[in-house]
Each structure stands twice: as C-alpha cells, then as structure tokens.
PDB file of N, CA and C in Angstrom:
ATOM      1  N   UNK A   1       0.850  -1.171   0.000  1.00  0.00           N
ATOM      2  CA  UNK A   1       0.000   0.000   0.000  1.00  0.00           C
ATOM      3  C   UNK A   1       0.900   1.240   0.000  1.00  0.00           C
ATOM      4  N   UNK A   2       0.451   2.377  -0.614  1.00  0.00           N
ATOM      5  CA  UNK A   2       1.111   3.687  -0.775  1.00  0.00           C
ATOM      6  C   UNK A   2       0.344   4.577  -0.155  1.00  0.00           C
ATOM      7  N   UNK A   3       0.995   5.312   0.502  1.00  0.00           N
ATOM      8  CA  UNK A   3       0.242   6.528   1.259  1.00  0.00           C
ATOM      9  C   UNK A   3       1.134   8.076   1.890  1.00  0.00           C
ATOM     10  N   UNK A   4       0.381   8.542   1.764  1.00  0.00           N
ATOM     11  CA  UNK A   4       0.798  10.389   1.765  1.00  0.00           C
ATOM     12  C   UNK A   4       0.428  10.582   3.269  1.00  0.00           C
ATOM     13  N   UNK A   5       1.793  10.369   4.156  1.00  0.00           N
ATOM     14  CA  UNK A   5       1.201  11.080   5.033  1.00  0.00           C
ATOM     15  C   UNK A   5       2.027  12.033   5.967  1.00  0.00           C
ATOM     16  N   UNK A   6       1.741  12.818   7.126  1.00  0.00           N
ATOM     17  CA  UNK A   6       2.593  13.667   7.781  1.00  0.00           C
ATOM     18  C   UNK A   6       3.808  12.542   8.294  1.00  0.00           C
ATOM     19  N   UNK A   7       5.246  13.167   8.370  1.00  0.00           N
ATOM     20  CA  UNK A   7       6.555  12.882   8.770  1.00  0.00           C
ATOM     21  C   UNK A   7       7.213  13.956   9.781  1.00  0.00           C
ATOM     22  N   UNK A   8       7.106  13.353  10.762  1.00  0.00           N
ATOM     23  CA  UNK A   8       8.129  13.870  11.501  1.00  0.00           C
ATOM     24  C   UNK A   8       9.851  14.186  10.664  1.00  0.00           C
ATOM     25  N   UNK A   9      10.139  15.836  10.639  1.00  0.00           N
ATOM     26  CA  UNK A   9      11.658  15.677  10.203  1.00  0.00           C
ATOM     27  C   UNK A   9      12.252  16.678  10.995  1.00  0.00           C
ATOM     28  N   UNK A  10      13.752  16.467  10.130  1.00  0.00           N
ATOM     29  CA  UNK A  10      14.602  17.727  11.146  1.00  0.00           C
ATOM     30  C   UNK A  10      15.487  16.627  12.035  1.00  0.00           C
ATOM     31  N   UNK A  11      16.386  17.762  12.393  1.00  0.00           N
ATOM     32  CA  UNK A  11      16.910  17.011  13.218  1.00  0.00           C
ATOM     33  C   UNK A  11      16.871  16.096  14.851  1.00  0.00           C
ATOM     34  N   UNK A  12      15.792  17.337  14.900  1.00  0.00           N
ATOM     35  CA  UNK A  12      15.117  16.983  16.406  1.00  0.00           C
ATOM     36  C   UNK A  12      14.080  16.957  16.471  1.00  0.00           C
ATOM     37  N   UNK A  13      13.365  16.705  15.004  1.00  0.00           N
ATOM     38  CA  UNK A  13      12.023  15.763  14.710  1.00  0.00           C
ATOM     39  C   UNK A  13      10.908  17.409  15.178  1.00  0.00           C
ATOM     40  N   UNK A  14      11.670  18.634  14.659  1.00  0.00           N
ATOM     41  CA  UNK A  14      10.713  19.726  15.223  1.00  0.00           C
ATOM     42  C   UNK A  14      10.027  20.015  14.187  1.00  0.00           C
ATOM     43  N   UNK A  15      10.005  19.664  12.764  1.00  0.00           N
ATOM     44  CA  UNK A  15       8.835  20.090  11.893  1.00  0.00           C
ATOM     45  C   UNK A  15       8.511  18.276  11.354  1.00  0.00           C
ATOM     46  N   UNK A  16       6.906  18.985  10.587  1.00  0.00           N
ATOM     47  CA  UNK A  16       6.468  18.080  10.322  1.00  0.00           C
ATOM     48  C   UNK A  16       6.483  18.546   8.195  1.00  0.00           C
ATOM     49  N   UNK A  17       6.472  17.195   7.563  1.00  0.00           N
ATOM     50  CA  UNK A  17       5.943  17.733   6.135  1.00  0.00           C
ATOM     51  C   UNK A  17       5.349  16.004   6.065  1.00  0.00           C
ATOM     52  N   UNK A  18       4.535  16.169   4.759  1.00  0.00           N
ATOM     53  CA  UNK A  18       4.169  14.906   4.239  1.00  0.00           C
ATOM     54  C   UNK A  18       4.946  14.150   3.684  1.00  0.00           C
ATOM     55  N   UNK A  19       4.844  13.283   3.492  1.00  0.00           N
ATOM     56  CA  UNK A  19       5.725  12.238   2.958  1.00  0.00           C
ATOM     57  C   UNK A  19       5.406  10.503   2.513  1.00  0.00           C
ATOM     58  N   UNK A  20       5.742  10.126   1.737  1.00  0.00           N
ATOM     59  CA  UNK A  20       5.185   8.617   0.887  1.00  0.00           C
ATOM     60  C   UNK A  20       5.547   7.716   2.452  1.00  0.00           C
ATOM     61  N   UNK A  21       4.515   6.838   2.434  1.00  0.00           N
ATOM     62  CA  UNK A  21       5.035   5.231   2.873  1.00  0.00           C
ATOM     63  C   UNK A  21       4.486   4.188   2.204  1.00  0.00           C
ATOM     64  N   UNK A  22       5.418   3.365   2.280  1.00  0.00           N
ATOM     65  CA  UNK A  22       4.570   1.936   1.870  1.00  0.00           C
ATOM     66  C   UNK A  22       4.768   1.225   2.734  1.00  0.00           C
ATOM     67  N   UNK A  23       3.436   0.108   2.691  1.00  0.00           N
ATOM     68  CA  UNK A  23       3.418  -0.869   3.920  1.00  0.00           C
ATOM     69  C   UNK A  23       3.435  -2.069   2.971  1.00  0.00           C
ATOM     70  N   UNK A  24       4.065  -2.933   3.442  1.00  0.00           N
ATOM     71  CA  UNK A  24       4.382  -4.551   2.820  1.00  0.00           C
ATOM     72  C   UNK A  24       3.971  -5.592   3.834  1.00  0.00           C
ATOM     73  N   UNK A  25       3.362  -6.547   3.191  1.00  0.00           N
ATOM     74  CA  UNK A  25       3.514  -7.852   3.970  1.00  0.00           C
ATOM     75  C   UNK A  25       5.007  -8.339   4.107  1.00  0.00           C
ATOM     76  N   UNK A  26       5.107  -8.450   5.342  1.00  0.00           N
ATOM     77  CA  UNK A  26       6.962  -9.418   5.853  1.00  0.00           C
ATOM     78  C   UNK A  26       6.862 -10.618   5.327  1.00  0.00           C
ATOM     79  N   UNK A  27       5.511 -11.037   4.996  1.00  0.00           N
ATOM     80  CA  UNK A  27       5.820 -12.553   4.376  1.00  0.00           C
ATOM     81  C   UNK A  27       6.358 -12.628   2.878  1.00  0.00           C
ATOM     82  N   UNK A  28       6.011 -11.659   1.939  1.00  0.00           N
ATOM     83  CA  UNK A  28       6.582 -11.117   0.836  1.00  0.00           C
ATOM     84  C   UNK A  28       7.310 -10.395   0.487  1.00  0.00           C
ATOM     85  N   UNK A  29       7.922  -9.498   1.634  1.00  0.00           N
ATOM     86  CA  UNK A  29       9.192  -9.043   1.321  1.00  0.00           C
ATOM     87  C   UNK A  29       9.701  -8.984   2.922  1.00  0.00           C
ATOM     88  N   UNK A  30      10.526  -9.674   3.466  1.00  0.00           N
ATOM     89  CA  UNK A  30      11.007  -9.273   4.527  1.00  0.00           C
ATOM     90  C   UNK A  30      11.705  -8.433   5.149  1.00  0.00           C
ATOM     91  N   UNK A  31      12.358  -7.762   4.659  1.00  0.00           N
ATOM     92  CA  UNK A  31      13.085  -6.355   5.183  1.00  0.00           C
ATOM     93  C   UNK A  31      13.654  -5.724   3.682  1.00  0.00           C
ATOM     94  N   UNK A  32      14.024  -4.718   3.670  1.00  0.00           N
ATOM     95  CA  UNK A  32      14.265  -3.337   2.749  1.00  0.00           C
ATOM     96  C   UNK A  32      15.417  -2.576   3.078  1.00  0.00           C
ATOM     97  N   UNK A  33      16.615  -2.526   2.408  1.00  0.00           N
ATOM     98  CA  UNK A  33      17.871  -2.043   2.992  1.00  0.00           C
ATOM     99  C   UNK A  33      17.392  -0.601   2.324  1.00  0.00           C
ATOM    100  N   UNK A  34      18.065   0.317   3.908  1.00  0.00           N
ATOM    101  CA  UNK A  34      18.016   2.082   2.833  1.00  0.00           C
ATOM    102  C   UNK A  34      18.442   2.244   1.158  1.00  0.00           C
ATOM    103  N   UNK A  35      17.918   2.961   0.846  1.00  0.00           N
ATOM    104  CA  UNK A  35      18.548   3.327  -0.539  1.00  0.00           C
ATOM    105  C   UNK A  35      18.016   2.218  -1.973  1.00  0.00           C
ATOM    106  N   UNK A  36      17.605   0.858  -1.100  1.00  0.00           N
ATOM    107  CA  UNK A  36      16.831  -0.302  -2.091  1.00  0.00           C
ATOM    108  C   UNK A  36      16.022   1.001  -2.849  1.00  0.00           C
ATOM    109  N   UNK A  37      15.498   0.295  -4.139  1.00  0.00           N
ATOM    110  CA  UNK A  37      14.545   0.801  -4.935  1.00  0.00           C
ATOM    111  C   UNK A  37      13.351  -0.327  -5.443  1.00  0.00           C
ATOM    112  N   UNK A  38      12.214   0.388  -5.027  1.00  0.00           N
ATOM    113  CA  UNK A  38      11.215   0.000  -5.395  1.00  0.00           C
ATOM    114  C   UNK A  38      10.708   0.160  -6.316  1.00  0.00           C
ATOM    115  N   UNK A  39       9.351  -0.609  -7.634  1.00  0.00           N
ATOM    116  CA  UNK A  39       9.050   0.227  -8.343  1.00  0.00           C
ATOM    117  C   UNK A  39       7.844  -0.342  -8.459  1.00  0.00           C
ATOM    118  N   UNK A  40       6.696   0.233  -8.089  1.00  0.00           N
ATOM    119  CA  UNK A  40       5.403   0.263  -8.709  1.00  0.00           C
ATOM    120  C   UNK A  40       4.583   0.308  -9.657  1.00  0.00           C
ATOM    121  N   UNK A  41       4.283  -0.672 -10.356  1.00  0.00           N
ATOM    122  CA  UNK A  41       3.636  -0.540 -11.784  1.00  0.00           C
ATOM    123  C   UNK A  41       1.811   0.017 -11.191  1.00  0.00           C
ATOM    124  N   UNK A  42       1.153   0.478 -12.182  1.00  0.00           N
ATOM    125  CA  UNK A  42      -0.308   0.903 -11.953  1.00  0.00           C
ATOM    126  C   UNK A  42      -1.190  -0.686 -12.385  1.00  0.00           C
ATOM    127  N   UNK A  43      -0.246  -1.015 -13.608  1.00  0.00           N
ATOM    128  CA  UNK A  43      -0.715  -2.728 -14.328  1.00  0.00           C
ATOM    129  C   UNK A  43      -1.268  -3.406 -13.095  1.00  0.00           C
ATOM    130  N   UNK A  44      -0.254  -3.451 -12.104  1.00  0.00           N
ATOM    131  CA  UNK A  44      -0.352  -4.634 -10.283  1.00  0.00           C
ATOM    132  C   UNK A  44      -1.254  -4.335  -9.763  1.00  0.00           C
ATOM    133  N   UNK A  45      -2.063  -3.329  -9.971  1.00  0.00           N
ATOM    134  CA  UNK A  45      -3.004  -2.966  -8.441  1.00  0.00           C
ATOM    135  C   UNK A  45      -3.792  -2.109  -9.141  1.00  0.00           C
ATOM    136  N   UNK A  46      -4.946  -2.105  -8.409  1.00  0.00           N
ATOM    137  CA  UNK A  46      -6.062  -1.350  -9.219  1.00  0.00           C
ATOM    138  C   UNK A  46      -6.463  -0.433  -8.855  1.00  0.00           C
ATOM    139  N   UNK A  47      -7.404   0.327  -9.772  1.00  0.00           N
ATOM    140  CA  UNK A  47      -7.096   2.181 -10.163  1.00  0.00           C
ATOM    141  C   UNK A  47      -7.428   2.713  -8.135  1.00  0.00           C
ATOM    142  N   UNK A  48      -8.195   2.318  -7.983  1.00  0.00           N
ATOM    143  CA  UNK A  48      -8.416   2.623  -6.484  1.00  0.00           C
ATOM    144  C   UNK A  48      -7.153   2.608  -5.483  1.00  0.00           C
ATOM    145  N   UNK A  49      -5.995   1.794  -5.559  1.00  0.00           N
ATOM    146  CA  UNK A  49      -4.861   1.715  -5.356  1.00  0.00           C
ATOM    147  C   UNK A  49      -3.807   2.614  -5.554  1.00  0.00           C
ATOM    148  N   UNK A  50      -3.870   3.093  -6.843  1.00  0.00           N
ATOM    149  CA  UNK A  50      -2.695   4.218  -6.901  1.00  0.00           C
ATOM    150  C   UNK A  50      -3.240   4.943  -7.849  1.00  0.00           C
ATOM    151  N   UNK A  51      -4.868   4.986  -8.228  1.00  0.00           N
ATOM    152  CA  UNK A  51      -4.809   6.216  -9.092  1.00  0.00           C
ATOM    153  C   UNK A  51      -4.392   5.805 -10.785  1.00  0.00           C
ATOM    154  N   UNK A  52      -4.495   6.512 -11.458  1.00  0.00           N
ATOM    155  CA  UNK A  52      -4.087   6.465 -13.209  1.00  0.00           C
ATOM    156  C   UNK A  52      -2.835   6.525 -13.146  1.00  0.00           C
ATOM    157  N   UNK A  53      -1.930   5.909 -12.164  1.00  0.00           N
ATOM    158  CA  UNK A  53      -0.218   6.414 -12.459  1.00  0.00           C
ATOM    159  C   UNK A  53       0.773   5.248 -13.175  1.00  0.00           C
ATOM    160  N   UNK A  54       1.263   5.530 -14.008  1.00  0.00           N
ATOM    161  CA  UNK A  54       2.287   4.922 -14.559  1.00  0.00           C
ATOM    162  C   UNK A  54       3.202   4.321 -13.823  1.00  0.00           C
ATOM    163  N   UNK A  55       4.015   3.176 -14.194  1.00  0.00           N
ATOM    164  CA  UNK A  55       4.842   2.776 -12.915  1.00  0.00           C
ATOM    165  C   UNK A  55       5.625   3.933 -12.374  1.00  0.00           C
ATOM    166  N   UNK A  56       5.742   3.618 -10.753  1.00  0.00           N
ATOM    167  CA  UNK A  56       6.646   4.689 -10.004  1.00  0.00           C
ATOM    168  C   UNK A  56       8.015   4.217  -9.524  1.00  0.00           C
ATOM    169  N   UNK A  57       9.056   4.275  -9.785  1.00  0.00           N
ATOM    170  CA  UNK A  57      10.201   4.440  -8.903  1.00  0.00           C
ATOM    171  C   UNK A  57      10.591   4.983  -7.453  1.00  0.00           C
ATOM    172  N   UNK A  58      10.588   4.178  -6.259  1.00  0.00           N
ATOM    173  CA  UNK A  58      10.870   4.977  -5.239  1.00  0.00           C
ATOM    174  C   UNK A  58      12.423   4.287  -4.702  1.00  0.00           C
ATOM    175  N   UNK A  59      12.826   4.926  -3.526  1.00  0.00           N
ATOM    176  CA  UNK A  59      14.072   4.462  -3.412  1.00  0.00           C
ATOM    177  C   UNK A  59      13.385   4.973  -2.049  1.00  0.00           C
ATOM    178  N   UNK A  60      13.807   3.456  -0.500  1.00  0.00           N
ATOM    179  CA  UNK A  60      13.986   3.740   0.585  1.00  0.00           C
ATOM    180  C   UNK A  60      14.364   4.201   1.659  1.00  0.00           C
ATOM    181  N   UNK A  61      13.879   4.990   2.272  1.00  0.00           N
ATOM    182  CA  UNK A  61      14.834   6.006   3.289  1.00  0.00           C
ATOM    183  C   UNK A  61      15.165   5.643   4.350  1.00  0.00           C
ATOM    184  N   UNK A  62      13.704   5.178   4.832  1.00  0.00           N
ATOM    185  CA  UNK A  62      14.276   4.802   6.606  1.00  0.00           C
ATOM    186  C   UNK A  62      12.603   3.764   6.878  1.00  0.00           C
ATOM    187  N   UNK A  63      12.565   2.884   7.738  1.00  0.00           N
ATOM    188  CA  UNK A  63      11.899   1.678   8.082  1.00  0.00           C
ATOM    189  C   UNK A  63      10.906   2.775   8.879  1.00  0.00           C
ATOM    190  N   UNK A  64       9.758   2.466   9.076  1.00  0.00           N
ATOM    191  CA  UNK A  64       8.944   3.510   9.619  1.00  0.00           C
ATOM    192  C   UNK A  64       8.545   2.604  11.419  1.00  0.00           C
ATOM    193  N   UNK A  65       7.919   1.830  10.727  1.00  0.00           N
ATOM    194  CA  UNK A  65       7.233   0.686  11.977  1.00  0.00           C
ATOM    195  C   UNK A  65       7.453  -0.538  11.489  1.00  0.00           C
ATOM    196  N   UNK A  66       6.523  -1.756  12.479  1.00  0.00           N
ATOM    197  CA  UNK A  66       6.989  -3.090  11.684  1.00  0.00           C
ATOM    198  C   UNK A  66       6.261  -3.897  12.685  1.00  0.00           C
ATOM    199  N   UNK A  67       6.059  -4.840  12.527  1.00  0.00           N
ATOM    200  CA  UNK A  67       5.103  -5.879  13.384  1.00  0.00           C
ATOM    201  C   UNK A  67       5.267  -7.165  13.071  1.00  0.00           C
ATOM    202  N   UNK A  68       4.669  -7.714  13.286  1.00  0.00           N
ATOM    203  CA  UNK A  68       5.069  -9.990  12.952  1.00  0.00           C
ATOM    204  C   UNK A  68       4.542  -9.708  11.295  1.00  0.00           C
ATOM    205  N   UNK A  69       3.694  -9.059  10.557  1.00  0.00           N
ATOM    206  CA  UNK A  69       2.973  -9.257   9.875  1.00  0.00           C
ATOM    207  C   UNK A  69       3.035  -8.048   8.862  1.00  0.00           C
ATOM    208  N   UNK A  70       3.418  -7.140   8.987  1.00  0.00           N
ATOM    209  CA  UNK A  70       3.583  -5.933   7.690  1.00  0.00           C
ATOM    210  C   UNK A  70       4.687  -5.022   8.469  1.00  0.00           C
ATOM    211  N   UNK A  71       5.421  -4.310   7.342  1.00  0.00           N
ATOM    212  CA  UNK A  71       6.710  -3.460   7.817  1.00  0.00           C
ATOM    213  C   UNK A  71       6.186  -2.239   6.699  1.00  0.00           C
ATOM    214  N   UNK A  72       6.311  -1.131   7.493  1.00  0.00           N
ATOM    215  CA  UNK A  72       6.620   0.159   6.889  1.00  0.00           C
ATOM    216  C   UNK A  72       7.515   1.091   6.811  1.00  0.00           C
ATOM    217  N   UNK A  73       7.579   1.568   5.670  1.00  0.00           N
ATOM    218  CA  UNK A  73       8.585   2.221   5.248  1.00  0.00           C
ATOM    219  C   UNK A  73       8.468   3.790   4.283  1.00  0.00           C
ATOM    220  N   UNK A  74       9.462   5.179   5.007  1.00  0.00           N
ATOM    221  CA  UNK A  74       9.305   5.767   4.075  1.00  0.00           C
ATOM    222  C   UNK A  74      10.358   6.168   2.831  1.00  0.00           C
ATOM    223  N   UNK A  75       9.759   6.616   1.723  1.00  0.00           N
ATOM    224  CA  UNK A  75      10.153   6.445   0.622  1.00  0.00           C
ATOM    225  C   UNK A  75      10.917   7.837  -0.332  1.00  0.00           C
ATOM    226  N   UNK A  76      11.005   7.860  -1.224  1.00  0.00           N
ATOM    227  CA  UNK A  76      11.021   9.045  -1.946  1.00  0.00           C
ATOM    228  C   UNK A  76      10.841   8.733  -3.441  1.00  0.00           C
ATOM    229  N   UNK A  77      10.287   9.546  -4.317  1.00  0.00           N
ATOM    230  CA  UNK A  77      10.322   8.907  -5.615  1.00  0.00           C
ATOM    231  C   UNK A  77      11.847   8.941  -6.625  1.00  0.00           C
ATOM    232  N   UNK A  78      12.321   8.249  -7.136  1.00  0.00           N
ATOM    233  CA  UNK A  78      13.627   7.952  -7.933  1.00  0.00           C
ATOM    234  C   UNK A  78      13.852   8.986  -8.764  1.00  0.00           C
TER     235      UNK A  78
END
C-alpha cells in the first residue's frame, strides 16, 4: 500500500511535512535495505490503489514501523 502522510523531520524531529510510505507484507518481502529501490507498476493494483499512475520508482529512506505481519517504510520517488 502507498500513502501520503505527515513525517516527523529535522533534526530533532521539530517540523512536520508529508511524505510517501509503503506498507508490505513481511511474508513477501522481509526487510528493505536504505537506498533499495522500489518500483510500482499501476498494471499490479487497481485504479483505487494508486490512481491512473504509470509505474513509479521509489528508493527507501528509513523503516517507519513493523510488526510480525507488515513493515513500513518511508520512501522518496527515484
């Protein structure tokens, strides 16, 4: 899943801006090294999913959360 949402940034986490995450099942991808690149086709998932967009390129920044069962992560586009 892809989603737009507020990010804590800065150095001491004092502003906020929006920012991409994606959430994955751990059973299908188990962990994501920084800097990996992702890429999203629109073909995989349907229009309710990402909208009319052409595949996307993102490249990983930093692991957001994570649980037995889905890991999140935010992103940036390539």
């Amino acid at each position: 899943m892809v989603e737009r949402l507020p990010r804590t940034a800065g150095e001491y986490g004092d502003r906020t801006e929006i920012g991409t995450r994606i959430t994955v099942l751990r059973s299908d991808v188990p962990s994501l090294a920084r800097g990996a690149t992702i890429v999203y086709d629109s073909a995989s998932y349907t229009t309710e999913e990402l909208g009319a967009l052409a595949a996307v390129t993102y490249t990983v920044d930093e692991r957001d959360e994570d649980d037995t069962f889905v890991a999140a992560y935010w992103v940036t586009k390539a």
